[in-house]
N, C-alpha and C. Protein backbone atom coordinates (compact mmCIF):
# COMPACT_ATOMS: atom_id res chain seq x y z
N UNK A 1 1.81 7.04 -43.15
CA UNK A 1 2.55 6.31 -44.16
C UNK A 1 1.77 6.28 -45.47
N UNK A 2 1.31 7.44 -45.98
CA UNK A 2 0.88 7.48 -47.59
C UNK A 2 1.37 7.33 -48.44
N UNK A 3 1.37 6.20 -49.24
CA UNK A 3 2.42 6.03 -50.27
C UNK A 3 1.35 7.11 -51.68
N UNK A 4 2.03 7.87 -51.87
CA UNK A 4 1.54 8.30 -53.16
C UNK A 4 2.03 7.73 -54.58
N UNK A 5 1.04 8.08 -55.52
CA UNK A 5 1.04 6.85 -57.12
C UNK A 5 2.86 6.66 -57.19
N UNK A 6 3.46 7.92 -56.99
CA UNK A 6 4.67 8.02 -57.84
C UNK A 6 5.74 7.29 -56.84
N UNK A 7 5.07 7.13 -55.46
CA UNK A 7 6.31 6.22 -55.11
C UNK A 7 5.77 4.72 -55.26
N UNK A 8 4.92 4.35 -55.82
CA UNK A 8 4.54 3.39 -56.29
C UNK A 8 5.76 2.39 -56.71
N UNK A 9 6.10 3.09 -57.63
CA UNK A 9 7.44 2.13 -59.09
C UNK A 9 8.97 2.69 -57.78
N UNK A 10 8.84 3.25 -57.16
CA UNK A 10 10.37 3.47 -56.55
C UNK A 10 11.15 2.38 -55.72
N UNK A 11 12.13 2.54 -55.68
CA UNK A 11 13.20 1.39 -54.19
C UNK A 11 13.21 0.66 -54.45
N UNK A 12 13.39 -0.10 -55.92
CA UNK A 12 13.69 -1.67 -56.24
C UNK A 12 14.51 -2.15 -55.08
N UNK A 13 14.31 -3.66 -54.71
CA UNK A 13 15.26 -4.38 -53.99
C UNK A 13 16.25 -4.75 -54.73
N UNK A 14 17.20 -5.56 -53.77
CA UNK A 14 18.65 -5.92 -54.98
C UNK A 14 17.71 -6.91 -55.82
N UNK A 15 16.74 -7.81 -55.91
CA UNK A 15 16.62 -8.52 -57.15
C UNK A 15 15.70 -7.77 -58.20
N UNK A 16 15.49 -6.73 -57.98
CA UNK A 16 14.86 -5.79 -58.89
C UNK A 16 13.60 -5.63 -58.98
N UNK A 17 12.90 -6.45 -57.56
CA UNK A 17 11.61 -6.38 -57.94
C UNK A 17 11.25 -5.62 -56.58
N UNK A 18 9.80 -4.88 -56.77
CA UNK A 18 9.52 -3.95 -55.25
C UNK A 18 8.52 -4.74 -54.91
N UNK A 19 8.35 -4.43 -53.31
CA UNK A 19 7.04 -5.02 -52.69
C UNK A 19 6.61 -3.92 -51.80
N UNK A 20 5.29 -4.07 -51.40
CA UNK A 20 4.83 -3.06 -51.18
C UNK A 20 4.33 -3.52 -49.68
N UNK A 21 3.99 -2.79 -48.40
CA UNK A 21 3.93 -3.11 -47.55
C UNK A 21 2.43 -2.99 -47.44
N UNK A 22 0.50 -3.35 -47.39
CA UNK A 22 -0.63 -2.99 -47.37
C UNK A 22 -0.97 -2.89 -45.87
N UNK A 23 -1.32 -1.65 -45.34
CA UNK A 23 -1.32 -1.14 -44.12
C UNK A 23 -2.91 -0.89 -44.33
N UNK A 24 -3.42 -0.93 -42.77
CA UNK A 24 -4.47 0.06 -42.41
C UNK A 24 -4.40 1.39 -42.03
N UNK A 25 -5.03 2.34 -42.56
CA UNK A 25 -5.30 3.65 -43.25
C UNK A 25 -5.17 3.96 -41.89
N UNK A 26 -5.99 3.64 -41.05
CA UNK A 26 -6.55 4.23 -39.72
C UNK A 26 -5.15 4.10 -38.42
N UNK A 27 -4.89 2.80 -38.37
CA UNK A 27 -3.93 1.81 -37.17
C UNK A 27 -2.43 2.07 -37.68
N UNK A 28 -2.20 1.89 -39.31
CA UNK A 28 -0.87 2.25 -39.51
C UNK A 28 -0.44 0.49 -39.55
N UNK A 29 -1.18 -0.18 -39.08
CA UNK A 29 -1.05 -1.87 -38.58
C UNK A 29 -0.67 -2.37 -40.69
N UNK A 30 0.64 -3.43 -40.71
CA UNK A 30 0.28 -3.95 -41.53
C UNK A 30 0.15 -5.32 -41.55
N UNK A 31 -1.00 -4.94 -42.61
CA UNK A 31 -2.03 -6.63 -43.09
C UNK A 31 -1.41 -7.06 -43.82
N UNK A 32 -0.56 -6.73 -44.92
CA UNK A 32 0.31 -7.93 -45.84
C UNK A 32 0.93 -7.53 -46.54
N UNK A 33 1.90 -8.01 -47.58
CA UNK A 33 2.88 -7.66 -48.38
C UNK A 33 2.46 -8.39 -49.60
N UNK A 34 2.77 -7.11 -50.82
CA UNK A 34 2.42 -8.21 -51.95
C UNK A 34 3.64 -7.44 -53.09
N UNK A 35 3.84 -8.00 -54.25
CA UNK A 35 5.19 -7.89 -55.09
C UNK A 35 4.19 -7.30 -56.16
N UNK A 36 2.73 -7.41 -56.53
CA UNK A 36 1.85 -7.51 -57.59
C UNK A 36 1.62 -5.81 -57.43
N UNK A 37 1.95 -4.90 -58.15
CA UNK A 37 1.55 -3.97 -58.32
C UNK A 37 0.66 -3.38 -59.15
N UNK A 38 -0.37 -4.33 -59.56
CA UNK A 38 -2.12 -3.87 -60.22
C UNK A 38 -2.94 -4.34 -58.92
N UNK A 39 -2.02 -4.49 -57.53
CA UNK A 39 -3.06 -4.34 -56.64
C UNK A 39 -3.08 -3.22 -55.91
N UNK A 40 -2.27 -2.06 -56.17
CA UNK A 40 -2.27 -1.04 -55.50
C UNK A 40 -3.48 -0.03 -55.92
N UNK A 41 -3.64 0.15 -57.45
CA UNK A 41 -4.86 0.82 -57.57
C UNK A 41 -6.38 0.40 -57.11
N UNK A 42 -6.30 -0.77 -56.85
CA UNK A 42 -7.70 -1.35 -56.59
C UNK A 42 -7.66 -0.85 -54.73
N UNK A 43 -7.10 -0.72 -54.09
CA UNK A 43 -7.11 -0.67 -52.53
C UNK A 43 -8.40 0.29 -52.51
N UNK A 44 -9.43 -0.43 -51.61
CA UNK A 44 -9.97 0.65 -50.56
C UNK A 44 -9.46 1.79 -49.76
N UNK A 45 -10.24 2.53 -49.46
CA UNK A 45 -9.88 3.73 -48.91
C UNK A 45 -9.04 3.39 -46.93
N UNK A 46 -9.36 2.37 -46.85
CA UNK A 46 -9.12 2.01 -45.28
C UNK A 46 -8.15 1.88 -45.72
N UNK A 47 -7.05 1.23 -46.59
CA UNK A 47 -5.48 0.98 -47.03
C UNK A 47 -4.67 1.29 -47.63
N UNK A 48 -3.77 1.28 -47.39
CA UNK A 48 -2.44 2.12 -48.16
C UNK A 48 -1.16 1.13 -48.64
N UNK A 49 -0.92 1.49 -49.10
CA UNK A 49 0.39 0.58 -49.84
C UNK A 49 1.53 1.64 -49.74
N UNK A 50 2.40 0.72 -48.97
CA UNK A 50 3.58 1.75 -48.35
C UNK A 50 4.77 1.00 -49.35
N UNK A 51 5.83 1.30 -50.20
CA UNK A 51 6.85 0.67 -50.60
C UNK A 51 7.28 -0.30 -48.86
N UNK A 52 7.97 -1.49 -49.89
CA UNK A 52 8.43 -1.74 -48.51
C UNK A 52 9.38 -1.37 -47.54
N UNK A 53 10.59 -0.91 -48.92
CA UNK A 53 11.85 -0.40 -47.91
C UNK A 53 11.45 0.87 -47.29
N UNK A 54 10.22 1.74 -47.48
CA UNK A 54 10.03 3.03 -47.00
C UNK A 54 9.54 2.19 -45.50
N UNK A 55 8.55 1.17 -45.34
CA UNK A 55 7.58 0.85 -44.54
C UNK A 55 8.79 0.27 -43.20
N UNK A 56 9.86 -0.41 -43.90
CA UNK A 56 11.06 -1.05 -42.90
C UNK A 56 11.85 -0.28 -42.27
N UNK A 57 12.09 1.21 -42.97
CA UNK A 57 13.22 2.32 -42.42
C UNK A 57 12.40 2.62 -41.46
N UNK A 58 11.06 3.07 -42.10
CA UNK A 58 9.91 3.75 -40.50
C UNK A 58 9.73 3.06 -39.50
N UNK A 59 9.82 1.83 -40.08
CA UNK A 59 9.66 1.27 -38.47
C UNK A 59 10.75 1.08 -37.70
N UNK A 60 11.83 1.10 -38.71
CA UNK A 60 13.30 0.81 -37.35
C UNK A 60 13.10 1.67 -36.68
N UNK A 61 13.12 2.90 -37.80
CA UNK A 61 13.39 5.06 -36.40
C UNK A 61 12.42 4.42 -35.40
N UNK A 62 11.44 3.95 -35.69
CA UNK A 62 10.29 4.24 -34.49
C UNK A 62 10.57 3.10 -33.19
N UNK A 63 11.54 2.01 -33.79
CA UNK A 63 11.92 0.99 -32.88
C UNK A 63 12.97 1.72 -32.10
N UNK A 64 13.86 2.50 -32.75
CA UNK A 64 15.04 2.72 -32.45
C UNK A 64 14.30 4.35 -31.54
N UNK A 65 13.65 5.14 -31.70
CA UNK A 65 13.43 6.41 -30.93
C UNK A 65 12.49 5.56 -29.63
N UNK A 66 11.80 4.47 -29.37
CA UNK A 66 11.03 3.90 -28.45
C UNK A 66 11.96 3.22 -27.76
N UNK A 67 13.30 3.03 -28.05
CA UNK A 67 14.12 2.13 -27.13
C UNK A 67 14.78 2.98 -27.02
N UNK A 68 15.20 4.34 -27.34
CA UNK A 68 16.39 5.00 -26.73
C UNK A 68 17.83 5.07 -27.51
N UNK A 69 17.94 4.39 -28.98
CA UNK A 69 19.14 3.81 -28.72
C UNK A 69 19.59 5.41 -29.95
């Protein structure tokens, strides 16, 4: 789940603002959600900032291919 710079600004929600999902680099596990996007350039190398609606679709497929449906 690498969010690269340029999907940074993408997938506004309906109120127009994005949030970003902050994952571990390694686990894929996420540690938190934040709306503040001058915290994406500061991340350590262990984390990634996934948009959120990218971070919510991936996880349904992966809910939805682990249950069968």
């Amino acid at each position: 789940m690498d969010a690269k710079p340029e999907e940074v600004r993408e997938l506004p929600n309906k109120n127009g603002r994005n949030s970003w999902i902050i994952v571990n680099a390694e686990t894929g596990e996420a540690v938190m959600e934040t709306w503040d996007s001058t915290l994406i350039p500061k991340l350590r190398i262990k984390y990634q900032a996934v948009p959120a609606r990218k971070y919510l679709e991936d996880l349904n497929a992966k809910i939805k291919q682990n249950t069968g449906e």
